[in-house]
PDB file of N, CA and C in Angstrom:
ATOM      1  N   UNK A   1     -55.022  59.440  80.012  1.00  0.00           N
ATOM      2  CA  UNK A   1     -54.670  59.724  78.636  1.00  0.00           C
ATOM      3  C   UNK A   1     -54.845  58.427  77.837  1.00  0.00           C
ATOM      4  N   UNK A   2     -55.619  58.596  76.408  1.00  0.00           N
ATOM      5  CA  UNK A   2     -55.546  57.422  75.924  1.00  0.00           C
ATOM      6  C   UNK A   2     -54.927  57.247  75.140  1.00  0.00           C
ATOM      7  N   UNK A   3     -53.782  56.300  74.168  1.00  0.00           N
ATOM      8  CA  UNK A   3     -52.530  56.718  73.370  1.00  0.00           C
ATOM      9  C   UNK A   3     -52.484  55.185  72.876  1.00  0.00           C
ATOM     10  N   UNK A   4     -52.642  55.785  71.235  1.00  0.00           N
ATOM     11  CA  UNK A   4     -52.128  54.583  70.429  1.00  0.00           C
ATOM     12  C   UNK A   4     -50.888  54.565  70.244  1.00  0.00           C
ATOM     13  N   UNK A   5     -50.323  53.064  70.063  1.00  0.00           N
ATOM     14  CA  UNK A   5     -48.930  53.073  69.673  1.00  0.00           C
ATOM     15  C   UNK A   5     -48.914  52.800  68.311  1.00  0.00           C
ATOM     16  N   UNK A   6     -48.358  53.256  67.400  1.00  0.00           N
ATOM     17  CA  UNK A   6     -48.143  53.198  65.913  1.00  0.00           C
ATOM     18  C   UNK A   6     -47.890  51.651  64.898  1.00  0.00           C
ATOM     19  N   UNK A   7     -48.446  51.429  64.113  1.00  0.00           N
ATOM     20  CA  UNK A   7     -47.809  49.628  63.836  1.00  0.00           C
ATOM     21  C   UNK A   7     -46.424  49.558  63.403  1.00  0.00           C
ATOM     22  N   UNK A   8     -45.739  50.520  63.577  1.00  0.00           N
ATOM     23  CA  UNK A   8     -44.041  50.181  63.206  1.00  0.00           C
ATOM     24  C   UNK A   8     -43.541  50.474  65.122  1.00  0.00           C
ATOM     25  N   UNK A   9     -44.364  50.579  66.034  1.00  0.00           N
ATOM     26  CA  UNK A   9     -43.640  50.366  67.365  1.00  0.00           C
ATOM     27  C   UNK A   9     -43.770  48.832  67.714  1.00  0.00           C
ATOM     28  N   UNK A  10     -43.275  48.270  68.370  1.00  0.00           N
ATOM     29  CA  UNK A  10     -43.185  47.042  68.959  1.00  0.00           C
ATOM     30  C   UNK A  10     -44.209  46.892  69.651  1.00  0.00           C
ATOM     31  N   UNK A  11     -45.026  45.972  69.830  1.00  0.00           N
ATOM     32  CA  UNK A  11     -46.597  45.766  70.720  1.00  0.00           C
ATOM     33  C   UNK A  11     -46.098  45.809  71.994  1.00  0.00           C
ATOM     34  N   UNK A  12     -45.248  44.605  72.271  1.00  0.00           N
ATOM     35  CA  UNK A  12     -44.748  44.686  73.522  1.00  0.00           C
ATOM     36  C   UNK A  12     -44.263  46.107  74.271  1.00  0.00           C
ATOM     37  N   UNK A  13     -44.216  47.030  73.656  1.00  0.00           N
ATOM     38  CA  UNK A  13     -43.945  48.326  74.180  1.00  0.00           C
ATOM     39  C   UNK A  13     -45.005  48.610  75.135  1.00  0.00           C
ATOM     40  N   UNK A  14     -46.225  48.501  74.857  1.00  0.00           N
ATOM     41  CA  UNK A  14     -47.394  48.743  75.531  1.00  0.00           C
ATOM     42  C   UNK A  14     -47.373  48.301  77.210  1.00  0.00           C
ATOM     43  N   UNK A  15     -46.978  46.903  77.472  1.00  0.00           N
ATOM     44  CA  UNK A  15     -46.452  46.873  78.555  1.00  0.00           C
ATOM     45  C   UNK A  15     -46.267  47.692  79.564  1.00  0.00           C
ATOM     46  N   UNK A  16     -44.747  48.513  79.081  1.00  0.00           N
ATOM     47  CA  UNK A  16     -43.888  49.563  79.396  1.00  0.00           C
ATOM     48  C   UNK A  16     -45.158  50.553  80.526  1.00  0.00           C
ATOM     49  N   UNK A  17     -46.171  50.730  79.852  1.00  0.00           N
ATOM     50  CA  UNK A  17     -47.010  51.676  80.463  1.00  0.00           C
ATOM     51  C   UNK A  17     -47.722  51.350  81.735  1.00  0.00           C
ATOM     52  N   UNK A  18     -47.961  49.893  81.682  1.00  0.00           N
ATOM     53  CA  UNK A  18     -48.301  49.018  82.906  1.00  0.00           C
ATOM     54  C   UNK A  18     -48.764  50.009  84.187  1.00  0.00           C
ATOM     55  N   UNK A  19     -49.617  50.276  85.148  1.00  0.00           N
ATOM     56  CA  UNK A  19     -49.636  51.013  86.468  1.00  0.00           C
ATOM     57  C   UNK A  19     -49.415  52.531  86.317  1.00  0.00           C
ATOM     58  N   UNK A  20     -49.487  53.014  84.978  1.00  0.00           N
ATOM     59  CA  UNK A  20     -49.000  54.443  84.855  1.00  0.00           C
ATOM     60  C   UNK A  20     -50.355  55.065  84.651  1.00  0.00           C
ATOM     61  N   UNK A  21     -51.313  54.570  84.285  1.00  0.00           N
ATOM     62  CA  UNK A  21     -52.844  54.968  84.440  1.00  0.00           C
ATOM     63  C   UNK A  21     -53.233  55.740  83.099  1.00  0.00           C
ATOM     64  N   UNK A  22     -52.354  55.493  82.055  1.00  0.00           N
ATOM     65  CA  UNK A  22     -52.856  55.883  80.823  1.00  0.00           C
ATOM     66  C   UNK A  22     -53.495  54.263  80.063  1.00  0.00           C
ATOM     67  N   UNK A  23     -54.358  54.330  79.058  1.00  0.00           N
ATOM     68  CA  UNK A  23     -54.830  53.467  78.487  1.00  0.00           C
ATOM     69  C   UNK A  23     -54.087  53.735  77.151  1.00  0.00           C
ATOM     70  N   UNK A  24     -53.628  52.193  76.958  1.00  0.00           N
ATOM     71  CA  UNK A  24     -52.367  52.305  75.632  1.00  0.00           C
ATOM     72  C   UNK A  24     -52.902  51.232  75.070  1.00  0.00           C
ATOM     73  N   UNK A  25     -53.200  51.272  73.327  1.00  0.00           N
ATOM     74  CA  UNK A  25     -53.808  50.178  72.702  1.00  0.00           C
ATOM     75  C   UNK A  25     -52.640  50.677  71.144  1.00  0.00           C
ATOM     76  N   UNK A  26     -52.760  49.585  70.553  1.00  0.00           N
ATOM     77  CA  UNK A  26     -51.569  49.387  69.579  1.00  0.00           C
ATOM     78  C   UNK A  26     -52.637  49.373  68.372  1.00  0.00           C
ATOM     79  N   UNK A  27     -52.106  49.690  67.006  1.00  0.00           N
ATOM     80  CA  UNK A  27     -52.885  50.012  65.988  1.00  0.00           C
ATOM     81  C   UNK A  27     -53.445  48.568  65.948  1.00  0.00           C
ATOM     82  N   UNK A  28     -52.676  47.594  65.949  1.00  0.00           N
ATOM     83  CA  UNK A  28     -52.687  45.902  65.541  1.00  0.00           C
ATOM     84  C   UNK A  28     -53.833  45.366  66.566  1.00  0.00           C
ATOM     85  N   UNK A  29     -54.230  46.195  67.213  1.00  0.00           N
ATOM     86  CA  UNK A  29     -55.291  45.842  67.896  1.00  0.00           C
ATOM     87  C   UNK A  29     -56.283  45.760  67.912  1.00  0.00           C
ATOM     88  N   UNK A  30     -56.487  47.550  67.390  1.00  0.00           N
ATOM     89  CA  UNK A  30     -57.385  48.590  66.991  1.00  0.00           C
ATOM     90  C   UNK A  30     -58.043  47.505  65.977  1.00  0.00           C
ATOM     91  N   UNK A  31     -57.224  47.041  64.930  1.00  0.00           N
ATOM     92  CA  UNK A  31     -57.412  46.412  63.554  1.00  0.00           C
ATOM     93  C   UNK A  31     -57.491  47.582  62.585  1.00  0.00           C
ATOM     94  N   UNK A  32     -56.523  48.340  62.487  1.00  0.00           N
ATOM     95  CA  UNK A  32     -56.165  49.717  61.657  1.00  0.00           C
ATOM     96  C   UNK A  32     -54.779  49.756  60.986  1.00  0.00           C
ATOM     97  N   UNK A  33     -54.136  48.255  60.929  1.00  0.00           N
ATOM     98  CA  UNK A  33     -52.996  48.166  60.432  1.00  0.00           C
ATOM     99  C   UNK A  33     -53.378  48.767  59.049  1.00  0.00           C
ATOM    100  N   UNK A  34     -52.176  49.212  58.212  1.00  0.00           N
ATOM    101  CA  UNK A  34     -52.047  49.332  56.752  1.00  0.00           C
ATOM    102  C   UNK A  34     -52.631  50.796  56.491  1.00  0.00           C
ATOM    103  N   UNK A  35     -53.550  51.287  57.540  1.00  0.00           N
ATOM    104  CA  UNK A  35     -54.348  52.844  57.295  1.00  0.00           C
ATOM    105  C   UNK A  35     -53.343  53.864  57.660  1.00  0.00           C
ATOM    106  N   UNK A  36     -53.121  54.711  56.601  1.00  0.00           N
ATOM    107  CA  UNK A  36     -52.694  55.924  56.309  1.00  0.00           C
ATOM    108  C   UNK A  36     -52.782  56.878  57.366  1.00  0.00           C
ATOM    109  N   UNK A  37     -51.766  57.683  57.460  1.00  0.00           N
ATOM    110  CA  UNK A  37     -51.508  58.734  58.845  1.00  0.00           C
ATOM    111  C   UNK A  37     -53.492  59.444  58.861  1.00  0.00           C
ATOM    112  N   UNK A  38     -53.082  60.492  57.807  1.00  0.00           N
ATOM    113  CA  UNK A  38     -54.746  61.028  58.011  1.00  0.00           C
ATOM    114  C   UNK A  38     -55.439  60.322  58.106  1.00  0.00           C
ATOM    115  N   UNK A  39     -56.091  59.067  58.197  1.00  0.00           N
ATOM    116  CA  UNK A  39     -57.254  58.225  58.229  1.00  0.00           C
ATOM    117  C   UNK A  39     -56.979  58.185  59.744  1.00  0.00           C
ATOM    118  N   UNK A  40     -55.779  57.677  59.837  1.00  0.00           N
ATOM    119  CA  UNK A  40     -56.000  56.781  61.047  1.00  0.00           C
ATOM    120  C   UNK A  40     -55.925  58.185  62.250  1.00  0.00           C
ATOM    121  N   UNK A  41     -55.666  59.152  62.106  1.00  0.00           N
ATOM    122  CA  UNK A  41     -55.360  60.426  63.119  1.00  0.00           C
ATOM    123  C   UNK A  41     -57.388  61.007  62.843  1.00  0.00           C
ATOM    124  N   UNK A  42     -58.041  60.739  61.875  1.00  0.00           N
ATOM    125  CA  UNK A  42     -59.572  60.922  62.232  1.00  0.00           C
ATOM    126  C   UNK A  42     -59.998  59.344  62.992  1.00  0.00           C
ATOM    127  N   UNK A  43     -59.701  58.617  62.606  1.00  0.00           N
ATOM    128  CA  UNK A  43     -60.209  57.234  63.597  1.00  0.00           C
ATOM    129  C   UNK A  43     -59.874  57.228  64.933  1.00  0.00           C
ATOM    130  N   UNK A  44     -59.036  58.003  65.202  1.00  0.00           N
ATOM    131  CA  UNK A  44     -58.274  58.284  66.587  1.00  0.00           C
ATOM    132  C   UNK A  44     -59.099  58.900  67.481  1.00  0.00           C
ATOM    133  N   UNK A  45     -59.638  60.047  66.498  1.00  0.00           N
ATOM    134  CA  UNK A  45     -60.294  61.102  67.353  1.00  0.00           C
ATOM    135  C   UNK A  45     -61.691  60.768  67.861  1.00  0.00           C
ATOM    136  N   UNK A  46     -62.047  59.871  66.477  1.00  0.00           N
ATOM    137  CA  UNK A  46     -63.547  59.009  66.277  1.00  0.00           C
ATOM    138  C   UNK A  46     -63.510  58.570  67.556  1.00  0.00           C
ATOM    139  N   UNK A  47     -62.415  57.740  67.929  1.00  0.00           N
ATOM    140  CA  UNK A  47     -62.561  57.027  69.309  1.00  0.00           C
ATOM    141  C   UNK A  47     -61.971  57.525  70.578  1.00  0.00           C
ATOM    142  N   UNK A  48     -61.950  58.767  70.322  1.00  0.00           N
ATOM    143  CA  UNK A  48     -61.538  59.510  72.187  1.00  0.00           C
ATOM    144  C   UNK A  48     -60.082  59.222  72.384  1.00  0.00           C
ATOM    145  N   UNK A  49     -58.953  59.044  71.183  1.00  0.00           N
ATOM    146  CA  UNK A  49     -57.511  59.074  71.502  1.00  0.00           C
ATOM    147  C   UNK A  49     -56.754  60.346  71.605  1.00  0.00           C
ATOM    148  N   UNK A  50     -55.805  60.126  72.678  1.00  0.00           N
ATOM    149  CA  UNK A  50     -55.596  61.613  72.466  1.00  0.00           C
ATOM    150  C   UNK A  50     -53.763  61.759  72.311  1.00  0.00           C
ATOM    151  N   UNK A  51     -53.743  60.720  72.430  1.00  0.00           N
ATOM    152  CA  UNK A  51     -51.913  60.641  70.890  1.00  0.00           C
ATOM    153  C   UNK A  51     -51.476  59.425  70.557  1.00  0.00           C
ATOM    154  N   UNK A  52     -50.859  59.946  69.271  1.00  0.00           N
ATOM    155  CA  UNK A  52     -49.837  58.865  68.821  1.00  0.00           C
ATOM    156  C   UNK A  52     -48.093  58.708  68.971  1.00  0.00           C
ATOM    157  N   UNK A  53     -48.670  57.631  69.079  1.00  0.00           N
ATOM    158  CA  UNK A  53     -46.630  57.573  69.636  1.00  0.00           C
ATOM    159  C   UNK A  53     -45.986  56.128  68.636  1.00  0.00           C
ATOM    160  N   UNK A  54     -45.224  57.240  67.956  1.00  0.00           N
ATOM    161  CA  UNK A  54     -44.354  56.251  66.567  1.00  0.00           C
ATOM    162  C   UNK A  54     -43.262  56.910  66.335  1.00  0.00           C
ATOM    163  N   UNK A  55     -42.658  56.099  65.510  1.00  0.00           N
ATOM    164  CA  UNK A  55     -41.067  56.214  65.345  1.00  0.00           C
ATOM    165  C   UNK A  55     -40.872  56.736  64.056  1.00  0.00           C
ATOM    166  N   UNK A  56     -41.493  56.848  63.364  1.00  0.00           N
ATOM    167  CA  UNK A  56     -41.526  57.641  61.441  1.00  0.00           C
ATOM    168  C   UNK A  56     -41.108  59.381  61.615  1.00  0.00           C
ATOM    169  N   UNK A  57     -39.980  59.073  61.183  1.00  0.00           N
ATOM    170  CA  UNK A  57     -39.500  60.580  61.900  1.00  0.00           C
ATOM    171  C   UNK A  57     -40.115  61.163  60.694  1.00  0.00           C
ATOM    172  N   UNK A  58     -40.897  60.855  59.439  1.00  0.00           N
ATOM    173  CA  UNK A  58     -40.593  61.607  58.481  1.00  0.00           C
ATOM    174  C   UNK A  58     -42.341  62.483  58.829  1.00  0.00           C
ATOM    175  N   UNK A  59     -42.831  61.861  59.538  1.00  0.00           N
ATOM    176  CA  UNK A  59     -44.674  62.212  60.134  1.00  0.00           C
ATOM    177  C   UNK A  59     -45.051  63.767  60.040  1.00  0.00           C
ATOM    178  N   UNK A  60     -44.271  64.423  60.876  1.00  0.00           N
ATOM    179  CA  UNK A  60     -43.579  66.238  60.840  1.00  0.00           C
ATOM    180  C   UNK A  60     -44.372  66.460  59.805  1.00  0.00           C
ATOM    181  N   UNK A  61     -43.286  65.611  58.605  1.00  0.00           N
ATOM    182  CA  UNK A  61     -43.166  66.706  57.485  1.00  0.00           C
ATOM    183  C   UNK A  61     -44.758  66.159  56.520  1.00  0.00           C
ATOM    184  N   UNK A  62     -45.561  64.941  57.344  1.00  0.00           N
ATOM    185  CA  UNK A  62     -46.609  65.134  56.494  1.00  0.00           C
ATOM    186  C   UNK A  62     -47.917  65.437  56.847  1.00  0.00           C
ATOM    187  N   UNK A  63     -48.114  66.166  58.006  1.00  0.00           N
ATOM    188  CA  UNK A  63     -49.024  66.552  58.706  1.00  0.00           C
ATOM    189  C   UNK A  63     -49.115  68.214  59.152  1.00  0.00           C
ATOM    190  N   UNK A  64     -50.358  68.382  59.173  1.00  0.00           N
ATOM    191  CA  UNK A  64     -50.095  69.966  59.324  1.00  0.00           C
ATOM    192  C   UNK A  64     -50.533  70.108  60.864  1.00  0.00           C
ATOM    193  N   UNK A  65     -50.134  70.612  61.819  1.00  0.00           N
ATOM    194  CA  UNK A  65     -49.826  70.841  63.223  1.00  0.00           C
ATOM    195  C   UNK A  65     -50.940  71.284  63.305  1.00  0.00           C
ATOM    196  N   UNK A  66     -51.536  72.666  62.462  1.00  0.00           N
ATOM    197  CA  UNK A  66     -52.540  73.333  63.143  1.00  0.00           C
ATOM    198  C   UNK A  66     -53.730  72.415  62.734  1.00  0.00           C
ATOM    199  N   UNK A  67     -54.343  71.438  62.203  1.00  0.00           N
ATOM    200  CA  UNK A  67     -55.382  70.924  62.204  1.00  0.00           C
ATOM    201  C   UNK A  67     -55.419  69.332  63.146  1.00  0.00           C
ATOM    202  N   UNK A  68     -54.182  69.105  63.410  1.00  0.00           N
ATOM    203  CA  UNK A  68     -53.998  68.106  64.119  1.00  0.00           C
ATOM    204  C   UNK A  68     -55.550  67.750  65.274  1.00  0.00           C
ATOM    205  N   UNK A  69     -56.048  66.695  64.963  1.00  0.00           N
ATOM    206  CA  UNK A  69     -57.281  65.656  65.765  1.00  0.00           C
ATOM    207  C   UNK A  69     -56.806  65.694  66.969  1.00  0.00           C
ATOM    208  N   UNK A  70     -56.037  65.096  67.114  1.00  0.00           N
ATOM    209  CA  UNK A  70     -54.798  64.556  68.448  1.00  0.00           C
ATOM    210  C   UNK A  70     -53.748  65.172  68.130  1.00  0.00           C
ATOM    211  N   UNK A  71     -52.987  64.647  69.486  1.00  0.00           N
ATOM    212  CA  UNK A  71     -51.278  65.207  69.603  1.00  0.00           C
ATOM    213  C   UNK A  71     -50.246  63.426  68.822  1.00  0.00           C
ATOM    214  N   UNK A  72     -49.400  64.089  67.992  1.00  0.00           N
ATOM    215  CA  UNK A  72     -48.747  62.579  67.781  1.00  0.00           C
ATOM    216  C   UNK A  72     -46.989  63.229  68.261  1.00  0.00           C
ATOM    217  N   UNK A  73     -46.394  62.185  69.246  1.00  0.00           N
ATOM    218  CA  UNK A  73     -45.295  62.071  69.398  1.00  0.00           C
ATOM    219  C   UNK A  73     -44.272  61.104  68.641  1.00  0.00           C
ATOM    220  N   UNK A  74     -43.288  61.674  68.240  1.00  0.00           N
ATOM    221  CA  UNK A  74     -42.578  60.919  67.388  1.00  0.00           C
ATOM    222  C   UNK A  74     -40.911  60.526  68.286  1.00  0.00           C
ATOM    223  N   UNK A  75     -40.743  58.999  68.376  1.00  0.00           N
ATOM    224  CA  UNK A  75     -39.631  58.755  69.095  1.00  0.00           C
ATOM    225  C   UNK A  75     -38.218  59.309  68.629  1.00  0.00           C
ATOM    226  N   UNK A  76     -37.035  59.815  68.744  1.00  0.00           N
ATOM    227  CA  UNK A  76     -36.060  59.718  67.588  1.00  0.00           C
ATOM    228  C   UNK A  76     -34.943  58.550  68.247  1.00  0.00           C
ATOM    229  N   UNK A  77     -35.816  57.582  67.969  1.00  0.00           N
ATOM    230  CA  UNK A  77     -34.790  56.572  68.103  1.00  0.00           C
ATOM    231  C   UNK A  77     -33.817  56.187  67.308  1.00  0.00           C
ATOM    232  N   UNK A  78     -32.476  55.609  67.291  1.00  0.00           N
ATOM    233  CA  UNK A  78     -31.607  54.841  66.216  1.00  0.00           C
ATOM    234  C   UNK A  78     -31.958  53.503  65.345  1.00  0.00           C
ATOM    235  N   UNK A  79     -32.369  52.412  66.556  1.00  0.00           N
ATOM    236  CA  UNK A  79     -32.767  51.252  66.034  1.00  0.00           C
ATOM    237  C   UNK A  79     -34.152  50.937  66.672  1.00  0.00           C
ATOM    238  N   UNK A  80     -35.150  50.536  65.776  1.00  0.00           N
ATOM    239  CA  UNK A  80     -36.512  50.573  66.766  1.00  0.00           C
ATOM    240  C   UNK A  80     -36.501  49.085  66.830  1.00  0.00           C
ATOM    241  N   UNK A  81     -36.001  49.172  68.308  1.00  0.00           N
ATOM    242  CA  UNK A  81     -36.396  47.580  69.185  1.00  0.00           C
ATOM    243  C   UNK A  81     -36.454  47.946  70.337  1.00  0.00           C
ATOM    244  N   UNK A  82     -37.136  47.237  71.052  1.00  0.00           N
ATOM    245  CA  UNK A  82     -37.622  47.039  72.842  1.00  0.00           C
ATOM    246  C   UNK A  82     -36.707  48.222  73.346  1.00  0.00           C
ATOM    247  N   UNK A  83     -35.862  47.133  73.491  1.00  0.00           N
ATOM    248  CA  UNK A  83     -35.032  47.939  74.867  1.00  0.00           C
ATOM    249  C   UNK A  83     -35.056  49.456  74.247  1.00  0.00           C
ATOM    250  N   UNK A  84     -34.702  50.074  73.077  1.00  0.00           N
ATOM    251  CA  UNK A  84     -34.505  51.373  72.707  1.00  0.00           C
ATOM    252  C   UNK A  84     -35.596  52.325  73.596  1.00  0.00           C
ATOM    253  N   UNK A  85     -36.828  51.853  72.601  1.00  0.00           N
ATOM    254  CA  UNK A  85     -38.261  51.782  73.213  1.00  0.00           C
ATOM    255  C   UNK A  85     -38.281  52.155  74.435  1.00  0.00           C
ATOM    256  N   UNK A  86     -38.514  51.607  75.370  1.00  0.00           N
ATOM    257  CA  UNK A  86     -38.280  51.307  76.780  1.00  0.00           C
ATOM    258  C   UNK A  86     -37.544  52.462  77.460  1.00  0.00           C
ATOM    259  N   UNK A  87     -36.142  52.943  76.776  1.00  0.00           N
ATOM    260  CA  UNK A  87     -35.375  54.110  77.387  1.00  0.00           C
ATOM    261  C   UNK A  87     -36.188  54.898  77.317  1.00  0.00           C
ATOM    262  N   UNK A  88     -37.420  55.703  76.282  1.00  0.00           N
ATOM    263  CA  UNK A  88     -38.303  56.141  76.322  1.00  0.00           C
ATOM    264  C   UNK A  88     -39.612  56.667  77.411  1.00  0.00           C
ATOM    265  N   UNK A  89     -39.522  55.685  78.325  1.00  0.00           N
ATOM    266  CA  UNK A  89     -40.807  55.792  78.940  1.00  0.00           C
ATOM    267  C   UNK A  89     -40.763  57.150  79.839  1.00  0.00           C
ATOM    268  N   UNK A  90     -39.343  57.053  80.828  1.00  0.00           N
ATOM    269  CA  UNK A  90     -39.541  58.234  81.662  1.00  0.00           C
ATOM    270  C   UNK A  90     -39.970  59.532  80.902  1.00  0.00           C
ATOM    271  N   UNK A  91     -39.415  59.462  79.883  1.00  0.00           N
ATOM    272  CA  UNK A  91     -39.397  61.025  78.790  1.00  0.00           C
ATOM    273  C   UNK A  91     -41.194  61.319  78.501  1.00  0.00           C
ATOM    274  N   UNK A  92     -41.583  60.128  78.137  1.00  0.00           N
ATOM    275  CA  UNK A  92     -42.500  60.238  77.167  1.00  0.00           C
ATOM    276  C   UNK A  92     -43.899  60.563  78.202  1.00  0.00           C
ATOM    277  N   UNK A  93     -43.623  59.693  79.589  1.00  0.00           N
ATOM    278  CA  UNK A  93     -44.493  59.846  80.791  1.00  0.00           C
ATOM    279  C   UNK A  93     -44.747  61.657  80.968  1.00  0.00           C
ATOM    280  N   UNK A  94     -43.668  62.148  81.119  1.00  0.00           N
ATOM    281  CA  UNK A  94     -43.361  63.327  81.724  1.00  0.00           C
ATOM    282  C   UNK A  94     -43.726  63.919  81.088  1.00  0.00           C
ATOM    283  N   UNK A  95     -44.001  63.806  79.685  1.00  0.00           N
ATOM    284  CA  UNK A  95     -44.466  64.470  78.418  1.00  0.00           C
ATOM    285  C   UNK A  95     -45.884  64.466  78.802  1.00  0.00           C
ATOM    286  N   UNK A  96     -46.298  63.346  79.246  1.00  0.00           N
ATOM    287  CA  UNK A  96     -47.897  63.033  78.771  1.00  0.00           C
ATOM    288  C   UNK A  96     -48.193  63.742  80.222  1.00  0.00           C
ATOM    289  N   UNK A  97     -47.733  63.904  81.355  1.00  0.00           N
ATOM    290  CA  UNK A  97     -48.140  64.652  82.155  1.00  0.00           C
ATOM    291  C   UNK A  97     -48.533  65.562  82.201  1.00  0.00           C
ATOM    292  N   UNK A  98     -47.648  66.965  80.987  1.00  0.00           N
ATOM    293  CA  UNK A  98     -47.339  67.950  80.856  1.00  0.00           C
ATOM    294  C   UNK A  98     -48.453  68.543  79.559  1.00  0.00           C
ATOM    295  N   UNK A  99     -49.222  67.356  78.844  1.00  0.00           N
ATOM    296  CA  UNK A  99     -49.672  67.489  77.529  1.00  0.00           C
ATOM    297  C   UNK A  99     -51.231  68.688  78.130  1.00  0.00           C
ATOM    298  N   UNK A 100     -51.105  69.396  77.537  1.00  0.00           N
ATOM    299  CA  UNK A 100     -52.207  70.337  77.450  1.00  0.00           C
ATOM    300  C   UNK A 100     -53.133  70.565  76.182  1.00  0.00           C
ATOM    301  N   UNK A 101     -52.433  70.549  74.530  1.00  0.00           N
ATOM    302  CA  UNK A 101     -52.832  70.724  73.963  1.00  0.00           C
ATOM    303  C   UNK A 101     -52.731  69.667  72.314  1.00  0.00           C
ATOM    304  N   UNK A 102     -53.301  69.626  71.603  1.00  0.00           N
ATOM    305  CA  UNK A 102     -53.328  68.790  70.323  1.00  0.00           C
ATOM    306  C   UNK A 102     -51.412  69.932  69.803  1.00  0.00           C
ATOM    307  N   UNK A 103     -50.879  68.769  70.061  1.00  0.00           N
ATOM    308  CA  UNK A 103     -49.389  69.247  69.291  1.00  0.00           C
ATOM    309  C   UNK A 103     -48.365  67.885  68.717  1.00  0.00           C
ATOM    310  N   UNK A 104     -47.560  68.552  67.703  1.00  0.00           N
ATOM    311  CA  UNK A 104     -46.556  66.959  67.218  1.00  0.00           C
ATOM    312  C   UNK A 104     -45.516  67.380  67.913  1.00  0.00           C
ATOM    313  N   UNK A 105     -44.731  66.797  68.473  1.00  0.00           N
ATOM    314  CA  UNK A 105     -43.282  66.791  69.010  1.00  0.00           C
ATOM    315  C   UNK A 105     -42.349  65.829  68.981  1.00  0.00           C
ATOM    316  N   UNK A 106     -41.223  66.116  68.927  1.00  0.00           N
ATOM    317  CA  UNK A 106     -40.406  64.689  68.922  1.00  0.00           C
ATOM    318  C   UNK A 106     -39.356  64.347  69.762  1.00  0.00           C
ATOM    319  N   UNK A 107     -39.255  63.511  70.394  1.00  0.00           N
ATOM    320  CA  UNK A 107     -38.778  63.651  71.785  1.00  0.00           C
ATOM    321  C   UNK A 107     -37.098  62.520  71.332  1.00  0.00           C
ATOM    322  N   UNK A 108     -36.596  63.040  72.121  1.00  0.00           N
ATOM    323  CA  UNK A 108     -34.594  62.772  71.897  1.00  0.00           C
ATOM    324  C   UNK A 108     -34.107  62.357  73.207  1.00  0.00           C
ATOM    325  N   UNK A 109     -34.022  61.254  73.244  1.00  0.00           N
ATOM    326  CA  UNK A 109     -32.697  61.262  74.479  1.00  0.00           C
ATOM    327  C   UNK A 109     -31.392  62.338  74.373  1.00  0.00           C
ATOM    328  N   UNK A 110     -31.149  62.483  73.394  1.00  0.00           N
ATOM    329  CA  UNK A 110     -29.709  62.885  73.271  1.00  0.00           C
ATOM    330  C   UNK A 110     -30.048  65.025  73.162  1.00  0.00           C
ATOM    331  N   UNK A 111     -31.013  65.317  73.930  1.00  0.00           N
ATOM    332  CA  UNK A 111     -31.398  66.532  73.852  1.00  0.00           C
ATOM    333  C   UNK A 111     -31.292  66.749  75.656  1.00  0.00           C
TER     334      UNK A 111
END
């Protein structure tokens, strides 16, 4: 699976994925900082990504599901830093295992 991380996630998050056999590249990498959800969800696709994973809970409400390029996952974290981040991985792994189709979801510890 190949999966950008969003420029409001922490780079160092990328890490996290280490030995899990997905390829994880960060927007700040890409050099796609500052580009807008729709731009950057066709640049995604341009390049064979197949989700986004960010913390903008408000994303939902500005994207329409059924035309979705890729799948984007949205964290619902409290405070976005590392360690939060990080509680994340088992969830988000298990997710990406399970991913079959271009969908948004938002994934909760507290669910």
């Amino acid at each position: 699976m190949k999966v950008l991380l969003d420029e409001n996630v922490d780079v160092r998050f990328r890490l996290s994925f280490e030995g899990t056999g997905h390829e994880v590249f960060t927007v700040k990498f890409m050099g796609w900082n500052g580009i807008k959800n729709g731009q950057l969800l066709r640049l995604m696709a341009e390049h064979n990504f197949d989700v986004l994973v960010g913390v903008d809970k408000s994303m939902p409400y500005q994207q329409n599901e059924t035309t979705l390029p890729v799948s984007i996952v949205v964290l619902d974290i409290g405070r976005n830093v590392l360690p939060n981040l990080k509680a994340y991985i088992p969830l988000l792994l298990n997710y990406l295992e399970q991913l079959l189709r271009k969908e948004m979801i938002t994934l909760s510890l507290l669910r």
